[in-house]
Protein backbone atom coordinates (compact mmCIF):
# COMPACT_ATOMS: atom_id res chain seq x y z
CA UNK A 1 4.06 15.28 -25.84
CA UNK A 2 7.97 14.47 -25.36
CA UNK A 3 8.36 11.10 -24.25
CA UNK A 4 11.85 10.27 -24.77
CA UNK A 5 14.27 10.71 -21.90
CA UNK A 6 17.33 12.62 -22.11
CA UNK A 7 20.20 10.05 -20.50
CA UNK A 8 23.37 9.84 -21.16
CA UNK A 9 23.94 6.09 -21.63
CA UNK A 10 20.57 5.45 -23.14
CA UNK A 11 19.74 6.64 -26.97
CA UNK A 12 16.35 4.75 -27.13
CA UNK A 13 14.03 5.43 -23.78
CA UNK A 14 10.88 6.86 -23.71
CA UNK A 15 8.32 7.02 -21.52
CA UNK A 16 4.62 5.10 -22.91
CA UNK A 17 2.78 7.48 -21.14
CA UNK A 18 0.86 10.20 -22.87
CA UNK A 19 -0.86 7.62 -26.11
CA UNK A 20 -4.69 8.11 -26.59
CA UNK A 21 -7.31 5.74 -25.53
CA UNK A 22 -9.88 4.44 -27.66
CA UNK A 23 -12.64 5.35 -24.62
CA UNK A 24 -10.98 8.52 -24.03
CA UNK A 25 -8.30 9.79 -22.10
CA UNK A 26 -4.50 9.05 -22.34
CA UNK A 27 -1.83 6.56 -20.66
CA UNK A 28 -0.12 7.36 -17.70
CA UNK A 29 3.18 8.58 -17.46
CA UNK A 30 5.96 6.91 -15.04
CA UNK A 31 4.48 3.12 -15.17
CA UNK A 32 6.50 2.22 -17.56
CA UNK A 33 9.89 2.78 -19.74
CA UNK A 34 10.68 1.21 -23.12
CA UNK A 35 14.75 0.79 -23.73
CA UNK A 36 17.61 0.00 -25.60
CA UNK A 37 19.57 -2.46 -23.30
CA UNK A 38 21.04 -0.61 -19.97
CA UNK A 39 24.76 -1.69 -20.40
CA UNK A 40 25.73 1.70 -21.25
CA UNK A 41 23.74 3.82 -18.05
CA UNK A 42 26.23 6.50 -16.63
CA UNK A 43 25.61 6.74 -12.32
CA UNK A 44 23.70 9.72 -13.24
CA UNK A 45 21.40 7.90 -15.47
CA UNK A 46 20.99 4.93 -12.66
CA UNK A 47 20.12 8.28 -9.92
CA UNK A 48 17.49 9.61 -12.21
CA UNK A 49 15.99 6.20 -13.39
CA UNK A 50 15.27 4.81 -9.67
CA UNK A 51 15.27 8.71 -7.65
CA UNK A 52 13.48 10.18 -10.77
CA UNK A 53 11.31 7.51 -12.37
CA UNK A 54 11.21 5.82 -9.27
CA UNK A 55 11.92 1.96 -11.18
CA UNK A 56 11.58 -0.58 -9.26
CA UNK A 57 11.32 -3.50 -12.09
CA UNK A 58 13.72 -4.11 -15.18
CA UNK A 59 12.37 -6.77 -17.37
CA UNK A 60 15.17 -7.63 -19.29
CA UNK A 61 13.69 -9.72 -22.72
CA UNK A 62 17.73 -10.56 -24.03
CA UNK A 63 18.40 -14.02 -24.24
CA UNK A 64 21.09 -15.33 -21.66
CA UNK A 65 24.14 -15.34 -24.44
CA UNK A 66 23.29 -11.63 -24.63
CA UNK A 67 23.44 -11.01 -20.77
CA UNK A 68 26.46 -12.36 -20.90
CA UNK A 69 28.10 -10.64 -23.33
CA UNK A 70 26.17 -6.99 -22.28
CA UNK A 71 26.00 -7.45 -18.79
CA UNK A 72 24.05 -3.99 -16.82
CA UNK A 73 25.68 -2.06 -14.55
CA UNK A 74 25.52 -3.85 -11.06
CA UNK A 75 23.79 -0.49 -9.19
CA UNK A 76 20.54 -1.29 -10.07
CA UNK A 77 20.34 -4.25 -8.24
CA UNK A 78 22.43 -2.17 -5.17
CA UNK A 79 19.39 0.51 -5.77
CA UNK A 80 16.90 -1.89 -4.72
CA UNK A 81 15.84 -2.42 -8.39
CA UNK A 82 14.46 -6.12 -9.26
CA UNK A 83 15.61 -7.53 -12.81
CA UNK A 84 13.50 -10.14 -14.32
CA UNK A 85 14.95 -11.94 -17.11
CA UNK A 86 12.23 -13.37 -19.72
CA UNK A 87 13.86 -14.13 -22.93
CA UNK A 88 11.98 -14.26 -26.00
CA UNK A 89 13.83 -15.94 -27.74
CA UNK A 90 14.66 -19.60 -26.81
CA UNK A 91 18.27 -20.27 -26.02
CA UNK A 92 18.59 -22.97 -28.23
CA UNK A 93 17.54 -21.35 -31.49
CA UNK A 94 13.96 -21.22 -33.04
CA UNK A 95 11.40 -22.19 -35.86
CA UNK A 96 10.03 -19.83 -37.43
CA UNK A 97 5.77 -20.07 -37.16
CA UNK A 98 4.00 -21.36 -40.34
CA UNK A 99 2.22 -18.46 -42.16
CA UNK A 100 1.36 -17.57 -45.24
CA UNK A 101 4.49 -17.50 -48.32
CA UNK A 102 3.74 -13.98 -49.14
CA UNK A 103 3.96 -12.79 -45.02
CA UNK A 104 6.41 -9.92 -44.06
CA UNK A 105 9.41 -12.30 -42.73
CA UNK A 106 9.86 -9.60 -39.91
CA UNK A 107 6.29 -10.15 -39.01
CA UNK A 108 7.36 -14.29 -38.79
CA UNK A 109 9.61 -13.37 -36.14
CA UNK A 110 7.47 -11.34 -34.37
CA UNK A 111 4.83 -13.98 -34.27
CA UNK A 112 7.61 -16.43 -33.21
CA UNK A 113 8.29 -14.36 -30.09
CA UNK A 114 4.67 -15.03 -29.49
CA UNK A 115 4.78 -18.51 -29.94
CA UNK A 116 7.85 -19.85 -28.72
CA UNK A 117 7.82 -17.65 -25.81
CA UNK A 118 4.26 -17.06 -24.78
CA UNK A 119 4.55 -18.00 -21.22
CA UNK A 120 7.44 -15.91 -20.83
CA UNK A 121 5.25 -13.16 -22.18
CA UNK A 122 2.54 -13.63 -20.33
CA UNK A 123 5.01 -13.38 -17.02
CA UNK A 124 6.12 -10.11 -17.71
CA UNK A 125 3.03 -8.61 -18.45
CA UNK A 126 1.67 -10.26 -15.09
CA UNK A 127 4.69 -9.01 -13.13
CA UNK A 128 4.41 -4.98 -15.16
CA UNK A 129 0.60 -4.92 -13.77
CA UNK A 130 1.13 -5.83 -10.05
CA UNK A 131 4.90 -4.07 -10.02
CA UNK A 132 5.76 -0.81 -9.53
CA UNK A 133 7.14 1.68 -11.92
CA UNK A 134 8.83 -0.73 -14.57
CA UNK A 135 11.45 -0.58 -17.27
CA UNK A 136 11.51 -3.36 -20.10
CA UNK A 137 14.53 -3.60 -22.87
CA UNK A 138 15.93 -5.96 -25.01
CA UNK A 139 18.98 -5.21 -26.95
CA UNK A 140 17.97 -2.26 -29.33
CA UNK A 141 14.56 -1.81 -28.00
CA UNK A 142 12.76 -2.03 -30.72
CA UNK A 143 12.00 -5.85 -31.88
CA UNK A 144 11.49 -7.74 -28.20
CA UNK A 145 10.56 -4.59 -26.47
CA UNK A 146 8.41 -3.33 -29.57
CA UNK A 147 6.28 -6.49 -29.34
CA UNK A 148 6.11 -6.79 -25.82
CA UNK A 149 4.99 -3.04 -25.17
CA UNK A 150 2.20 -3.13 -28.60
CA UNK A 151 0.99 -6.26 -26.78
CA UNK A 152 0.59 -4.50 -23.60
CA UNK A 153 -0.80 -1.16 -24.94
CA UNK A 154 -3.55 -2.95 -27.23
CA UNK A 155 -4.66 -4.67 -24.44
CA UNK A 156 -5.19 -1.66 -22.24
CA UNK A 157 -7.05 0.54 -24.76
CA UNK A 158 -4.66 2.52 -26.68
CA UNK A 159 -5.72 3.34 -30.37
CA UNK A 160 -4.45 0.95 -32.68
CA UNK A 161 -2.79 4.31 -35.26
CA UNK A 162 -1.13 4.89 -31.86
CA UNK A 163 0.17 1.60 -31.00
CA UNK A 164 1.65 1.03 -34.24
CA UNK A 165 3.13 4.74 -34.08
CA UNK A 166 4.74 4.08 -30.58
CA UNK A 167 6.80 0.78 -32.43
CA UNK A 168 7.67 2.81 -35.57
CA UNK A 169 9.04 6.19 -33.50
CA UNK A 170 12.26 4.25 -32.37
CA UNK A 171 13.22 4.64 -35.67
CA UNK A 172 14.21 8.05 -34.82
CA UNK A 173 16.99 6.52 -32.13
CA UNK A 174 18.61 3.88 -34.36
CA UNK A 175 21.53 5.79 -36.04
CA UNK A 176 22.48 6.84 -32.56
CA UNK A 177 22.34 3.17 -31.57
CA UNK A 178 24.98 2.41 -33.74
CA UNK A 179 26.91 5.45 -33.42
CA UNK A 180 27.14 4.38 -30.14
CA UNK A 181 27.74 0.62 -30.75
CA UNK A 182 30.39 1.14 -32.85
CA UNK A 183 32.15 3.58 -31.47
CA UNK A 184 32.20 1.15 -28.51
CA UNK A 185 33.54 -2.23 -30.49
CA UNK A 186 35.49 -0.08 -33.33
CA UNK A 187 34.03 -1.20 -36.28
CA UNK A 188 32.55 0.99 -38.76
CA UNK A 189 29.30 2.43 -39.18
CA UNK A 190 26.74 0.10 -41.52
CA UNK A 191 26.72 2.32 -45.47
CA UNK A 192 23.03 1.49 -44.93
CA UNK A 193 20.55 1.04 -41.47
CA UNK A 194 17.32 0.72 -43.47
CA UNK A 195 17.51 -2.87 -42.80
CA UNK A 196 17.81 -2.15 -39.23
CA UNK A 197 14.44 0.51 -39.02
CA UNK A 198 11.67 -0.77 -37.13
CA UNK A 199 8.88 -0.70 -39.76
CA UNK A 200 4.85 0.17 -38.99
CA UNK A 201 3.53 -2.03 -41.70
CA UNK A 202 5.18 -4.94 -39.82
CA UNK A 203 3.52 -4.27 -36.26
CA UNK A 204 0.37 -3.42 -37.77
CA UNK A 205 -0.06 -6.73 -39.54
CA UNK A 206 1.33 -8.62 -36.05
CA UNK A 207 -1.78 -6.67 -34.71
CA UNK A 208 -4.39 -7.68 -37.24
CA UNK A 209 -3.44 -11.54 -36.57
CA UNK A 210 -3.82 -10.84 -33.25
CA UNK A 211 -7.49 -9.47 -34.07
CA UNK A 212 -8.43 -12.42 -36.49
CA UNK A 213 -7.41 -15.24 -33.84
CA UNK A 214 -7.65 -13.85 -30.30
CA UNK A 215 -9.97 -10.81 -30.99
CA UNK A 216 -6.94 -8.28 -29.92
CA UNK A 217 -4.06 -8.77 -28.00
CA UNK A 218 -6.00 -9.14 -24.26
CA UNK A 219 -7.73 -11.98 -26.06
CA UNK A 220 -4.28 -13.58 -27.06
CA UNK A 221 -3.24 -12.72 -22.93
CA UNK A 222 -6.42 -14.62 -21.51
CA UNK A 223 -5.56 -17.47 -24.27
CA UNK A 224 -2.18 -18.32 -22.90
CA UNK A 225 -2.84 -18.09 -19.27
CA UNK A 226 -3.31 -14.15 -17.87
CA UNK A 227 -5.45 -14.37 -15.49
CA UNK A 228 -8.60 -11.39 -15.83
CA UNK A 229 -7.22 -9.91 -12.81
CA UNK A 230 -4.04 -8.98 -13.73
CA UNK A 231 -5.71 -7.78 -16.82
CA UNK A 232 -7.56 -5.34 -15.04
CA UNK A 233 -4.64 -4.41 -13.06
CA UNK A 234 -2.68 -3.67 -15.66
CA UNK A 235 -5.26 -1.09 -17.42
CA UNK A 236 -5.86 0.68 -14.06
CA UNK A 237 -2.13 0.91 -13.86
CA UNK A 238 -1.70 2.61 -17.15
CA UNK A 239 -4.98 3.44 -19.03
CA UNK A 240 -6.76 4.82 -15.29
């Protein structure tokens, strides 16, 4: 199944519908969209987005330097479309979490989102279940947004080979992230974006500390505050 979208402002979207459940059955399609930051959507992209999609809900995970300096186009809001700004990353800088010496650093800062900004992530996945169809970005959409949206799909079922492959895939979309970047600021393309790939061995292990402490990532939810609810919500919403 195809789940990217073809916009013109938007190299990284795709649709999470579509992923396998562990009990059977597959996610839905049109609940909810995983992006690059919107800064660059065309009018047509904004028509087909909330005419389309239908969105209704941009949860924007940028911190509020970023939103500053990439601000969205100003027709979403006009379109009826509610944005919901949950950084997760505190404005002030971070520590790092304490783990172990030999840890992936990526997966240090993925646990960090987790820990410095757990009540911010537990508000957007409260507002995705009881919203309508929903769109959440960061800046790339692959760090924020990849942790937010493996959170969310581990919690509603999806196989874990799945989960991790979901993160990985924007790989695919980074060159034309840049392409795009640059061509917008004119500096040069990087000689080398390996740096910049979104890597599965680093999810995976954010996922297996999730297991070990919290017994998955609804455990981790109910933990820091979501109430059962809104769990439930949430995997009607997207697992059926």
């Amino acid at each position: 199944m195809d789940r990217w979208l073809a916009l013109e402002g938007l190299d990284n979207i795709r649709d999470v519908g579509g992923l396998p459940l562990r009990d059977g059955g597959a996610t839905r399609s049109g609940v909810l969209l995983r992006s690059a930051s919107l800064r660059y959507c065309t009018p047509s992209d904004i028509t087909h987005l909330v005419d389309e999609f239908g969105l209704r809900l941009v949860i924007d995970l940028r911190t509020q330097r970023e939103r500053e300096q990439s601000v969205s186009p100003t027709a979403f809001a006009d379109a009826g479309v509610e944005t919901l700004a949950l950084s997760f990353i505190p404005e002030e800088g971070r520590e790092l979490p304490e783990t172990e010496d030999d840890v992936d650093p990526l997966v240090h800062i993925y646990l960090g989102y987790l820990r410095d900004r757990a009540d911010n992530v537990v508000t957007a996945v409260r507002r995705l279940a009881a919203a309508g169809p929903t769109l959440v970005h960061c800046a790339a959409g692959k760090d924020r947004t990849g942790v937010f949206t493996a959170l969310v799909l581990d919690a509603v079922g999806v196989e874990r080979d799945a989960v991790v492959a979901d993160y990985a895939l924007s790989g695919e979309r980074i060159e034309a992230l840049f392409r795009r970047w640059t061509a917008a600021s004119g500096d040069p393309m990087p000689d080398d974006l390996t740096p910049h790939l979104p890597r599965a061995e680093a999810m995976a292990a954010v996922l297996d500390h999730l297991d070990s402490e919290h017994g998955g990532a609804a455990g981790w939810l109910r933990a820091h505050g979501l109430e059962e609810h809104s769990l439930t919500r949430l995997r009607e919403r997207l697992a059926g």
